[in-house]
Protein backbone atom coordinates (compact mmCIF):
# COMPACT_ATOMS: atom_id res chain seq x y z
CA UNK A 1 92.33 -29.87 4.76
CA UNK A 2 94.63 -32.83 6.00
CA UNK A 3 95.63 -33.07 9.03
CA UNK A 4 99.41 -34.14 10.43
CA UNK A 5 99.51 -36.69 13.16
CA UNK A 6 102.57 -37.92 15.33
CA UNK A 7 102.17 -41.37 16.56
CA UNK A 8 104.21 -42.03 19.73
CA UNK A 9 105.02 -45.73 20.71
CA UNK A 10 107.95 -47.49 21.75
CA UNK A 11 106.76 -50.53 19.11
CA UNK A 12 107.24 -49.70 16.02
CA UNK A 13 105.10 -52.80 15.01
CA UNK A 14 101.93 -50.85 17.04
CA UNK A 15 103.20 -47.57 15.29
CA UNK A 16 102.58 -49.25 11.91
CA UNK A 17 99.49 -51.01 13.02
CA UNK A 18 98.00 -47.69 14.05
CA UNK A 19 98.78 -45.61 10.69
CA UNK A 20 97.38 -48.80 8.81
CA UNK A 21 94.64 -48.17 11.06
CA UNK A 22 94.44 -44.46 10.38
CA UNK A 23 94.60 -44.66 6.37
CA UNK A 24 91.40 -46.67 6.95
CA UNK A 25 89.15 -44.21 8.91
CA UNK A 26 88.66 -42.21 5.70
CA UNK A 27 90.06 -39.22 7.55
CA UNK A 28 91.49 -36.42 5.84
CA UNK A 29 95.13 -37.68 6.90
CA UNK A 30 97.79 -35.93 5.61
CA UNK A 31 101.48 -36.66 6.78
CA UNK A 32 102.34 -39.44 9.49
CA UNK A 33 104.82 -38.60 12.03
CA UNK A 34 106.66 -41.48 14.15
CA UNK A 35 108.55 -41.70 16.82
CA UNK A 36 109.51 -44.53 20.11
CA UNK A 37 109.50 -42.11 22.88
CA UNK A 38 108.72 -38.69 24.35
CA UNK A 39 111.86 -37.08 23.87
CA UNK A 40 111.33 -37.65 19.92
CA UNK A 41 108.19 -36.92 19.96
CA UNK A 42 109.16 -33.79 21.49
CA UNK A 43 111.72 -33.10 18.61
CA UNK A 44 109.29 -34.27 15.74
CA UNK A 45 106.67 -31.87 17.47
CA UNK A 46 109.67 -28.58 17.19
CA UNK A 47 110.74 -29.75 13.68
CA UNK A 48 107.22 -30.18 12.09
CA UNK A 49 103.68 -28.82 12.02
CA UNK A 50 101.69 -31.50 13.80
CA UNK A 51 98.29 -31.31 14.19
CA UNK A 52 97.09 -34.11 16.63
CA UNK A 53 99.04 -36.40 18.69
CA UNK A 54 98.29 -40.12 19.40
CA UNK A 55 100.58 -41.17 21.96
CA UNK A 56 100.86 -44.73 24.31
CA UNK A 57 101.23 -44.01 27.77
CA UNK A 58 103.88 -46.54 28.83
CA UNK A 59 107.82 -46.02 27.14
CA UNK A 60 110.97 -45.90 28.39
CA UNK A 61 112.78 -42.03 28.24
CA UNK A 62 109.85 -40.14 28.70
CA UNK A 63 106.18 -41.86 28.94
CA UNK A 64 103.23 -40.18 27.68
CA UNK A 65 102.10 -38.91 30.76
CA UNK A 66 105.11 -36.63 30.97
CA UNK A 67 104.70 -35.61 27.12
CA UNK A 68 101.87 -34.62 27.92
CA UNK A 69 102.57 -32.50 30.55
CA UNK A 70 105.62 -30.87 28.22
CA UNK A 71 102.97 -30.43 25.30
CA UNK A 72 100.72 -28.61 27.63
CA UNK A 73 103.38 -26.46 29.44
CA UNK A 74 104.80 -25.03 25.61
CA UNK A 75 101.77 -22.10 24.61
CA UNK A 76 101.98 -22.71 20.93
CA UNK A 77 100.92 -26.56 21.69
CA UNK A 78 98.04 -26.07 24.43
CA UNK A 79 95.26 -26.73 22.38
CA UNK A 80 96.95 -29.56 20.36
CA UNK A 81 94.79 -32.71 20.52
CA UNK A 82 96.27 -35.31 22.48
CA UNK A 83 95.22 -38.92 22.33
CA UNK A 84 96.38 -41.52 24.81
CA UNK A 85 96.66 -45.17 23.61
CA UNK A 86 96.74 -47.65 26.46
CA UNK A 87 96.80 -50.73 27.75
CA UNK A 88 96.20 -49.31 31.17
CA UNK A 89 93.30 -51.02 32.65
CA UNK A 90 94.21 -48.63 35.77
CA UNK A 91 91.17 -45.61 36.18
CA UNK A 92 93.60 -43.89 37.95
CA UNK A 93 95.63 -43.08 35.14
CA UNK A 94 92.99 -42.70 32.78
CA UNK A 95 91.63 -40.07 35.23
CA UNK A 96 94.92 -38.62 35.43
CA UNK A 97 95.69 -38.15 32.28
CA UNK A 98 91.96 -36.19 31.43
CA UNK A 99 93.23 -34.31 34.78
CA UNK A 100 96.54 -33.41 32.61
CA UNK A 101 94.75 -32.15 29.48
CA UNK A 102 94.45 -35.01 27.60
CA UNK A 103 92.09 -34.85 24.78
CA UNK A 104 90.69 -38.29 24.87
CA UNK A 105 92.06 -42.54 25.14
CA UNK A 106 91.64 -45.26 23.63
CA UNK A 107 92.06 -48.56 25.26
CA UNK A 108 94.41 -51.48 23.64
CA UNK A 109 93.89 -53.62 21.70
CA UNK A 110 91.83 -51.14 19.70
CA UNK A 111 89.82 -51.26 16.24
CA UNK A 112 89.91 -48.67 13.35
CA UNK A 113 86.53 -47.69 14.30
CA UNK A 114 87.61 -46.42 17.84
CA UNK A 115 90.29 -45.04 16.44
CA UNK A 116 88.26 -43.25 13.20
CA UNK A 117 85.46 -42.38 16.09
CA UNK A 118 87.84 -40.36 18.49
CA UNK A 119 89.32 -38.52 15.43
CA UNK A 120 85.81 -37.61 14.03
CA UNK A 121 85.06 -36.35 17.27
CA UNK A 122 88.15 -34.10 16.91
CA UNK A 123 87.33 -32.93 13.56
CA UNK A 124 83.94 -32.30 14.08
CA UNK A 125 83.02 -35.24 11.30
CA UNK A 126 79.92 -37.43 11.56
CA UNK A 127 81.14 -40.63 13.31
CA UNK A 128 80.75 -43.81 11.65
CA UNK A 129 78.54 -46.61 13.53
């Protein structure tokens, strides 16, 4: 069954670097969400079944940390796999984001195989080495 992701990132050059990246993990992908901000992501998240969520933490409007925290307060998207993409060398924010419910992070620059590893992990697929 493919799964629907919503990248969040205020670049859309990193937005289409990551679904290049996520075509390549051999993931059962289905459709590709976008959007530059929180407050899109929160509309692309009420107009559209999304399944995971792989958002940066720094952007202007609404950063990732508080999208988070709105994803978590709504009940029907508690459990919905979030996945922080960061340059953030900061432990504090990595710590505070797990604290938040985050679902896991991945540290910029990143390579398809971090990226295909976290979502295995997710989806309960073997990870690639």
């Amino acid at each position: 069954m493919p799964f629907d992701l919503l990248i969040v990132d205020d670049s859309a050059a990193i937005r289409k670097i990551l679904q290049r990246v996520l075509l390549k993990t051999e993931m059962p992908i289905g459709t590709i969400h976008e959007a530059g901000d929180g407050v899109e992501a929160l509309a692309v998240l009420r107009a559209n079944k999304i399944d995971i969520v792989l958002s940066d933490i720094n952007m202007p409007n609404m950063d990732g940390l508080q999208l988070l925290s709105q994803i978590r307060a709504k009940e029907e998207w508690k459990t919905m796999p979030v996945i922080l993409i960061t340059t953030e060398g900061s432990q504090t924010k990595v710590m505070e984001a797990a604290h938040m419910g985050a679902t896991g992070y991945v540290r910029k620059p990143f390579t398809p195989e971090q990226i295909g590893n976290v979502l295995a992990g997710l989806l309960g697929q073997p990870v690639s080495d």
